[in-house]
PDB file of N, CA and C in Angstrom:
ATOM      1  N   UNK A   1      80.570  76.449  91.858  1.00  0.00           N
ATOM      2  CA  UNK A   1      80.326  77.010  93.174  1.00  0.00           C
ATOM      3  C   UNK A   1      78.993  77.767  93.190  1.00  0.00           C
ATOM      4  N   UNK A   2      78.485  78.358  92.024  1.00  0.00           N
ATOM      5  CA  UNK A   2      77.849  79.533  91.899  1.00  0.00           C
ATOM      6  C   UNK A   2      76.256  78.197  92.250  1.00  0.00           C
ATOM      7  N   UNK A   3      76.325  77.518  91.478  1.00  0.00           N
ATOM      8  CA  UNK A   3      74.906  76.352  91.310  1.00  0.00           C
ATOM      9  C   UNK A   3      74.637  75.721  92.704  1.00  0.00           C
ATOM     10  N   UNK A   4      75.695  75.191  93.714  1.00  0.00           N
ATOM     11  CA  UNK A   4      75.764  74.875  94.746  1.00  0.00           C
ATOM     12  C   UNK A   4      75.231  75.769  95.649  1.00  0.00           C
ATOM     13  N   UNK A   5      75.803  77.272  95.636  1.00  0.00           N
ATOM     14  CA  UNK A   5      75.280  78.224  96.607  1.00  0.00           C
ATOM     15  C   UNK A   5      73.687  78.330  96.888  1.00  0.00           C
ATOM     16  N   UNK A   6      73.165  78.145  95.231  1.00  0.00           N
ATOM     17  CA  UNK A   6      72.109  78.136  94.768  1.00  0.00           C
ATOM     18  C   UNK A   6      71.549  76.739  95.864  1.00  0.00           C
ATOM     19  N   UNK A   7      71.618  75.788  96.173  1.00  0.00           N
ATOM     20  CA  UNK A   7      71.153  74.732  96.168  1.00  0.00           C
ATOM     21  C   UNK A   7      71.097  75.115  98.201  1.00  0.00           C
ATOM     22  N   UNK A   8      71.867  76.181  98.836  1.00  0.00           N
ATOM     23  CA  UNK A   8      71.418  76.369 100.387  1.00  0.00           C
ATOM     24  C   UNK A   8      71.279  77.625 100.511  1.00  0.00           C
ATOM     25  N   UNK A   9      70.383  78.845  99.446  1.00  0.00           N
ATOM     26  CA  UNK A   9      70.059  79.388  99.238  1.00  0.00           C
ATOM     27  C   UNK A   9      71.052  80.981  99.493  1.00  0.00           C
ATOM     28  N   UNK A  10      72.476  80.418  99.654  1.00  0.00           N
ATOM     29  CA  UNK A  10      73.510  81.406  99.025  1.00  0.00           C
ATOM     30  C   UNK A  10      73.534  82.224  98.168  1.00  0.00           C
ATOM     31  N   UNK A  11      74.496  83.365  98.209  1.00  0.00           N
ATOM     32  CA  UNK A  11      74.915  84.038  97.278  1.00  0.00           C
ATOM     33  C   UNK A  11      76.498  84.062  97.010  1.00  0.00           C
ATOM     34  N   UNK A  12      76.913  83.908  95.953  1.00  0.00           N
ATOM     35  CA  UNK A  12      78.484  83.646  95.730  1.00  0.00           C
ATOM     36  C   UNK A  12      78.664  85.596  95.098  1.00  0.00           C
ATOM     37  N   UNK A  13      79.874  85.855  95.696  1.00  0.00           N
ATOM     38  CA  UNK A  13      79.989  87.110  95.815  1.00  0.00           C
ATOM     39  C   UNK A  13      81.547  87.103  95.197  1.00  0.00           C
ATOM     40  N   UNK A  14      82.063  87.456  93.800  1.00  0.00           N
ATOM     41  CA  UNK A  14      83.317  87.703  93.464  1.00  0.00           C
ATOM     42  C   UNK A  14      83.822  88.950  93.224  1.00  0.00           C
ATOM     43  N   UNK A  15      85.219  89.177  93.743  1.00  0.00           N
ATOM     44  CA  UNK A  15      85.833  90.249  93.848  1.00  0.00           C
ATOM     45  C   UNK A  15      86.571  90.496  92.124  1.00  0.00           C
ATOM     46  N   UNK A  16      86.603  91.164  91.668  1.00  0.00           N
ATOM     47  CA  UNK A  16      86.991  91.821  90.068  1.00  0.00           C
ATOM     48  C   UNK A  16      88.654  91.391  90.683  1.00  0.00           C
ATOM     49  N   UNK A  17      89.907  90.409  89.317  1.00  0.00           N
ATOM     50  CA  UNK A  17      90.734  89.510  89.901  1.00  0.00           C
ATOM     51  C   UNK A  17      91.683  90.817  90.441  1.00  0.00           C
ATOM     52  N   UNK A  18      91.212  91.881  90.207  1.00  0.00           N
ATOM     53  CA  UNK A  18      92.378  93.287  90.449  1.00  0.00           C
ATOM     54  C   UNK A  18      92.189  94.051  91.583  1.00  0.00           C
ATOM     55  N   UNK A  19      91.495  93.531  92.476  1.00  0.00           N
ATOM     56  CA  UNK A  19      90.899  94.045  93.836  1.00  0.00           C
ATOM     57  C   UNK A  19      92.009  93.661  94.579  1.00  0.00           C
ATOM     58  N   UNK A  20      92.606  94.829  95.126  1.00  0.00           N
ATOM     59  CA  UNK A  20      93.324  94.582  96.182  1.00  0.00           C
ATOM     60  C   UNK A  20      93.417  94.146  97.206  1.00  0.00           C
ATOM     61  N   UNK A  21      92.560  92.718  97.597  1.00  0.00           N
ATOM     62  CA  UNK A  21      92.850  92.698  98.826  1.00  0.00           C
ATOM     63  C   UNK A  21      94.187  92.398  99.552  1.00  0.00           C
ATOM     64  N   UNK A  22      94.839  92.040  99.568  1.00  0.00           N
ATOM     65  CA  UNK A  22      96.261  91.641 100.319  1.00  0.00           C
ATOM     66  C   UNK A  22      97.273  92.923 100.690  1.00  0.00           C
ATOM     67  N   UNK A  23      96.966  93.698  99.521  1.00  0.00           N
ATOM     68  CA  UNK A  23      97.322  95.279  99.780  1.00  0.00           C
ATOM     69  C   UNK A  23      97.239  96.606  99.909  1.00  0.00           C
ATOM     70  N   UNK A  24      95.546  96.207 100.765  1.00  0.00           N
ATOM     71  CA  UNK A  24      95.161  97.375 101.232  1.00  0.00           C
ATOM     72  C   UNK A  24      94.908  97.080 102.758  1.00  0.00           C
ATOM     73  N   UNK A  25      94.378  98.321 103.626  1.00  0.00           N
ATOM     74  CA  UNK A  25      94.906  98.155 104.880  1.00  0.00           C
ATOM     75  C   UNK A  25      93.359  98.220 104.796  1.00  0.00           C
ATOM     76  N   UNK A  26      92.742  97.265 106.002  1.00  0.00           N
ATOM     77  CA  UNK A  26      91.469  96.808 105.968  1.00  0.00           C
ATOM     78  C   UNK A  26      90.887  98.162 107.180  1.00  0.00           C
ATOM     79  N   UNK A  27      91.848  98.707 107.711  1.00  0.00           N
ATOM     80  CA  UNK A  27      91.942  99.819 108.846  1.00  0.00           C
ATOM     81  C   UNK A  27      91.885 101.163 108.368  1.00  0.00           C
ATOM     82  N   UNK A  28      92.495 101.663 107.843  1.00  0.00           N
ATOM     83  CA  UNK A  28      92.117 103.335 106.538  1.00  0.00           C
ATOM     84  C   UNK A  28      92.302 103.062 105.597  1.00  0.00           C
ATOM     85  N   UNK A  29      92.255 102.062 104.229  1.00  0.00           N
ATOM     86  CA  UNK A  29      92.188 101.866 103.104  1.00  0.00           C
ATOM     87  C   UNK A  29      92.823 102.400 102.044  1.00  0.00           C
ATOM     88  N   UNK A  30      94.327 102.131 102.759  1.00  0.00           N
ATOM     89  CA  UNK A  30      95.666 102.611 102.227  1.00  0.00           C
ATOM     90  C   UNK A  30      96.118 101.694 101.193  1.00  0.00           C
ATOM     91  N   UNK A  31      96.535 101.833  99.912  1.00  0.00           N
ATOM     92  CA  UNK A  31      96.929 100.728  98.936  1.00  0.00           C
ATOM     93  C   UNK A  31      98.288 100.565  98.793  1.00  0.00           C
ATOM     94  N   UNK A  32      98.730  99.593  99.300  1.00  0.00           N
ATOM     95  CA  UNK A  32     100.324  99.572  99.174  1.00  0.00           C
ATOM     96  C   UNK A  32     100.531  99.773  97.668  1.00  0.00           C
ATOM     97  N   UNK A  33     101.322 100.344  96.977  1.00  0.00           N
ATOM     98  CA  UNK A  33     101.792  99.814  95.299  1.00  0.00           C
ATOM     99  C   UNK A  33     103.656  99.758  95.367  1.00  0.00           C
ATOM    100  N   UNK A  34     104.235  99.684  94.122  1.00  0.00           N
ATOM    101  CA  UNK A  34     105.070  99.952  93.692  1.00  0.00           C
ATOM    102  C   UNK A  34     106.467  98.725  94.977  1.00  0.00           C
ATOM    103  N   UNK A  35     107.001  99.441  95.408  1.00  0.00           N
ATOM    104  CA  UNK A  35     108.115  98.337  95.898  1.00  0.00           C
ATOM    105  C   UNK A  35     106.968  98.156  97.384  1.00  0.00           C
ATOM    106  N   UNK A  36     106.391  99.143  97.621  1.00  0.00           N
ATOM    107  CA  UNK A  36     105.578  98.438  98.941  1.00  0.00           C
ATOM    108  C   UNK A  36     104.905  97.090  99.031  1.00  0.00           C
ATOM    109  N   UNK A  37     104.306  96.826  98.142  1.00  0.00           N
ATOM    110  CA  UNK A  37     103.438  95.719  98.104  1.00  0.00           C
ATOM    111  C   UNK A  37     104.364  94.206  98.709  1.00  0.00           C
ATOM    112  N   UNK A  38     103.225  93.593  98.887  1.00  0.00           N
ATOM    113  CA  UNK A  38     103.544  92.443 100.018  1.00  0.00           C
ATOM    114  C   UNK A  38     103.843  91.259  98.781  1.00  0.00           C
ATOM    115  N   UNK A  39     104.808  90.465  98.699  1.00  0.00           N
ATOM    116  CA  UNK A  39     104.649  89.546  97.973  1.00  0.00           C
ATOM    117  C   UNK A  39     104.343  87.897  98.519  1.00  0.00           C
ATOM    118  N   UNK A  40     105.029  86.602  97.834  1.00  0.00           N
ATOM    119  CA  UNK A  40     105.145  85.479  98.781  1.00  0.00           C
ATOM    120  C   UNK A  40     106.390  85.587  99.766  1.00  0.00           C
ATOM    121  N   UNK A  41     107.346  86.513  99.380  1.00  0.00           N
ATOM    122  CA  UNK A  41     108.526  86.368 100.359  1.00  0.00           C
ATOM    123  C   UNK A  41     108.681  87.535 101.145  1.00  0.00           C
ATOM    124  N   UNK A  42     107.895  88.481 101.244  1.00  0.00           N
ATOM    125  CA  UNK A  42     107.298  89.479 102.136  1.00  0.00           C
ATOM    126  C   UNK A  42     107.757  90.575 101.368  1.00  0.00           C
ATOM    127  N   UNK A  43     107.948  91.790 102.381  1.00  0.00           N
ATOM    128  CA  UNK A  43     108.000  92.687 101.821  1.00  0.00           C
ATOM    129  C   UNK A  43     109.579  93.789 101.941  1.00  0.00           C
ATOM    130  N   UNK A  44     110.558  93.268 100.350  1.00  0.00           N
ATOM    131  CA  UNK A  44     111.329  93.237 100.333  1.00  0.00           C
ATOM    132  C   UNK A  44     112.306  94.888 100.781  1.00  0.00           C
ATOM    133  N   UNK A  45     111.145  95.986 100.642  1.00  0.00           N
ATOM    134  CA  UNK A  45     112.167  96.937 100.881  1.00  0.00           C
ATOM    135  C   UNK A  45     111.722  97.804 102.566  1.00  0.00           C
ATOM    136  N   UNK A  46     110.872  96.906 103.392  1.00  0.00           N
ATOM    137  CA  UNK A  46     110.985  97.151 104.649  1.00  0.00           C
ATOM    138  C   UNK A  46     110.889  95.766 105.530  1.00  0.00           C
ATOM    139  N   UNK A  47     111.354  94.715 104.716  1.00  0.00           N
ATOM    140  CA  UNK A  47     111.777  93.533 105.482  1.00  0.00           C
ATOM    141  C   UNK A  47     110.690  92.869 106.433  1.00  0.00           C
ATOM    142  N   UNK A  48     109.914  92.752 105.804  1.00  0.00           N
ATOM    143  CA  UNK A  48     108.655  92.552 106.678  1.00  0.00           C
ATOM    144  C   UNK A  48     108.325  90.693 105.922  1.00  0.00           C
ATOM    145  N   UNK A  49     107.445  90.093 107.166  1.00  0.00           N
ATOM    146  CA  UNK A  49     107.552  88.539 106.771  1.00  0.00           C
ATOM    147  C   UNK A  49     106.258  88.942 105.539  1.00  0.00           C
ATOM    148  N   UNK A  50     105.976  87.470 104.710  1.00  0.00           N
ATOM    149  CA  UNK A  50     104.977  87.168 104.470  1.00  0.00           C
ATOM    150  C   UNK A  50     103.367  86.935 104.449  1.00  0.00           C
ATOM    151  N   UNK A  51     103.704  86.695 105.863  1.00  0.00           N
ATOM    152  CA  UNK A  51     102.304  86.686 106.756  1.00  0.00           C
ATOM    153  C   UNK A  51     102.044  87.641 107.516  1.00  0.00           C
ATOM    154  N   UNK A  52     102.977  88.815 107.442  1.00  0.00           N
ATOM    155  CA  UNK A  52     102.142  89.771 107.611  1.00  0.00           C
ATOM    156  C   UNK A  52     101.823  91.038 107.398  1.00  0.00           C
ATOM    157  N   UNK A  53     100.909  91.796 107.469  1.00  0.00           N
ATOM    158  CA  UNK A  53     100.486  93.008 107.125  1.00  0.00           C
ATOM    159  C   UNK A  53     100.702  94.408 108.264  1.00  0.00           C
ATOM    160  N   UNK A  54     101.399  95.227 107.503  1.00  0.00           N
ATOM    161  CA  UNK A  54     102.156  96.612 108.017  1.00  0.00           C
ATOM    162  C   UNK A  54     101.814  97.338 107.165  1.00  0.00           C
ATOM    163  N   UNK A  55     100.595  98.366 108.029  1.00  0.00           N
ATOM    164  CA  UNK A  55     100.362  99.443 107.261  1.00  0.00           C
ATOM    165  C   UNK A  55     101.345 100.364 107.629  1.00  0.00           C
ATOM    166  N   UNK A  56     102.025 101.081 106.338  1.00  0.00           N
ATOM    167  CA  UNK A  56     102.719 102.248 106.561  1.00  0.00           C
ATOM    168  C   UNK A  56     102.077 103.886 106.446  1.00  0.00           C
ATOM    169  N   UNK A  57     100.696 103.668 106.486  1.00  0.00           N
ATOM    170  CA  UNK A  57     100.301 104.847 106.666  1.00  0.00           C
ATOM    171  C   UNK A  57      99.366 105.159 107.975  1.00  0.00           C
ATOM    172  N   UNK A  58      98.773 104.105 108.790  1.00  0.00           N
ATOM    173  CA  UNK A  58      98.187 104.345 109.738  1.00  0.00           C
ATOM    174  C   UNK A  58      98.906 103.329 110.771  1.00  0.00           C
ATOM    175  N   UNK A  59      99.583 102.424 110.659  1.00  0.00           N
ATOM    176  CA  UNK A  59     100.474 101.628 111.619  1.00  0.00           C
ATOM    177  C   UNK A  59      99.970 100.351 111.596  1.00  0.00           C
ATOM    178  N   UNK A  60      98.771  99.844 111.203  1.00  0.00           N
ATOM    179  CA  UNK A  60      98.201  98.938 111.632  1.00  0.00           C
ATOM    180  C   UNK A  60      99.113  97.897 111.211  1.00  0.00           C
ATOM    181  N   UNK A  61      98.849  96.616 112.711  1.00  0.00           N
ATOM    182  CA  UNK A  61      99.685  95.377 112.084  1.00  0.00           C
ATOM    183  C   UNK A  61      99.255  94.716 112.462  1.00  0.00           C
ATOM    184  N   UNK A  62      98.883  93.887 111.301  1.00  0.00           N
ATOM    185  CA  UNK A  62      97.739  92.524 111.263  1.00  0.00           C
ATOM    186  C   UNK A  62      98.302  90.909 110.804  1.00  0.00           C
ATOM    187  N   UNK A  63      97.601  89.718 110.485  1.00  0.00           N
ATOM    188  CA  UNK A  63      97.937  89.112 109.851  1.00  0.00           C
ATOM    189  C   UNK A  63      97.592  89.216 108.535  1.00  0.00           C
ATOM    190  N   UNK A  64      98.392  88.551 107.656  1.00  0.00           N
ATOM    191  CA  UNK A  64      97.995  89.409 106.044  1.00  0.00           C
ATOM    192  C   UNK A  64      96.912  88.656 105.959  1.00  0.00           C
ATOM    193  N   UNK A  65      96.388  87.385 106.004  1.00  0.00           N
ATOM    194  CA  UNK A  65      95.382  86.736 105.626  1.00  0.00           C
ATOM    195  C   UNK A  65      94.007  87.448 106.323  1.00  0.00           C
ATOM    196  N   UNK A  66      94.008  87.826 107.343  1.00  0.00           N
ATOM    197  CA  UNK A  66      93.000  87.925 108.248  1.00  0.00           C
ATOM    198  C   UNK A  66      92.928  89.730 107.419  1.00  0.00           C
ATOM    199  N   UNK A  67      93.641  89.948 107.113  1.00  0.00           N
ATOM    200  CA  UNK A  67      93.715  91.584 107.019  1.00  0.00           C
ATOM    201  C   UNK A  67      92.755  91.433 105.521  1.00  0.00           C
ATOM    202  N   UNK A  68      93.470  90.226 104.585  1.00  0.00           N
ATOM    203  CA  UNK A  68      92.850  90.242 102.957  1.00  0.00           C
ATOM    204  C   UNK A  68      90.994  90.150 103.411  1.00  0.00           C
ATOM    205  N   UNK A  69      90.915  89.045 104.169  1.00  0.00           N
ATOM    206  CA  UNK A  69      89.370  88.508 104.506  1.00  0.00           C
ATOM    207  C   UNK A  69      88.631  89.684 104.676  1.00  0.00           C
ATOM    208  N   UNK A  70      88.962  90.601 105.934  1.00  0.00           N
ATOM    209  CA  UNK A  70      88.582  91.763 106.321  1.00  0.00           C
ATOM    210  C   UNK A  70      87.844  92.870 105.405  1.00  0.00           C
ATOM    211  N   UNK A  71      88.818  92.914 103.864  1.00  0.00           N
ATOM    212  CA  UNK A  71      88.930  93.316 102.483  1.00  0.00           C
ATOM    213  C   UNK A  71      88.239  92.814 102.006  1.00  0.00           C
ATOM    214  N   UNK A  72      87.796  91.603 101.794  1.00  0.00           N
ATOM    215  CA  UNK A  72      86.824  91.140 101.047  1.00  0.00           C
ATOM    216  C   UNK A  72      85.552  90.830 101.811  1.00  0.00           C
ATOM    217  N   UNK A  73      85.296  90.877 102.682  1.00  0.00           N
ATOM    218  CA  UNK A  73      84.123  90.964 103.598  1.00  0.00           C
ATOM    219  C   UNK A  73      83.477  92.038 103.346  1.00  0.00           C
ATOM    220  N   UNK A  74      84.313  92.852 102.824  1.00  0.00           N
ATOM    221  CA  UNK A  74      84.062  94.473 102.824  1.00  0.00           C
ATOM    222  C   UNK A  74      83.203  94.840 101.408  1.00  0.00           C
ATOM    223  N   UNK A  75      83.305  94.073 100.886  1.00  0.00           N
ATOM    224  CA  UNK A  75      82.792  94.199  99.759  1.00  0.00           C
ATOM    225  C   UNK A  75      81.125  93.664  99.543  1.00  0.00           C
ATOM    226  N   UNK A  76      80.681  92.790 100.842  1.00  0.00           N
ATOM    227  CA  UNK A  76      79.258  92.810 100.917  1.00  0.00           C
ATOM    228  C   UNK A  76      78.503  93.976 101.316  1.00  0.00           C
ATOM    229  N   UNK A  77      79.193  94.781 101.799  1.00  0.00           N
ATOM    230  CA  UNK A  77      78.281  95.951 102.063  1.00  0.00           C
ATOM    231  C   UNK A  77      78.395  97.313 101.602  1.00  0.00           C
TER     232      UNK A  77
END
């Protein structure tokens, strides 16, 4: 990917594999941990789907994907 970027004068930008995006709130930069965190079958101890993202500290409710992107967008600047 990295040689390709190179070739339309890109930059390939990777997140360290322990960056939270999926479980932080892209809105006040709250880190879910411990039973909070979102898994593939959501989030088992406030019953929440998969796809999506519930911040429990500022309310925000997003889609989780659009919420992770948000997170890693964030990291160009």
């Amino acid at each position: 990917l990295t040689y390709k970027a190179g070739w339309y004068d890109k930059e390939v930008v990777l997140a360290d594999k322990y960056y939270p995006s999926t479980q932080r709130c892209s809105d006040c930069g709250h880190i879910k941990t411990g039973d909070e965190k979102i898994g593939l079958d959501g989030d088992q101890k406030h019953k929440t789907k998969h796809n999506e993202y519930i911040c429990y500290e500022c309310g925000a409710i997003m889609d989780r994907d659009e919420n992770a992107v948000a997170n890693l967008l964030a990291l160009l600047n």
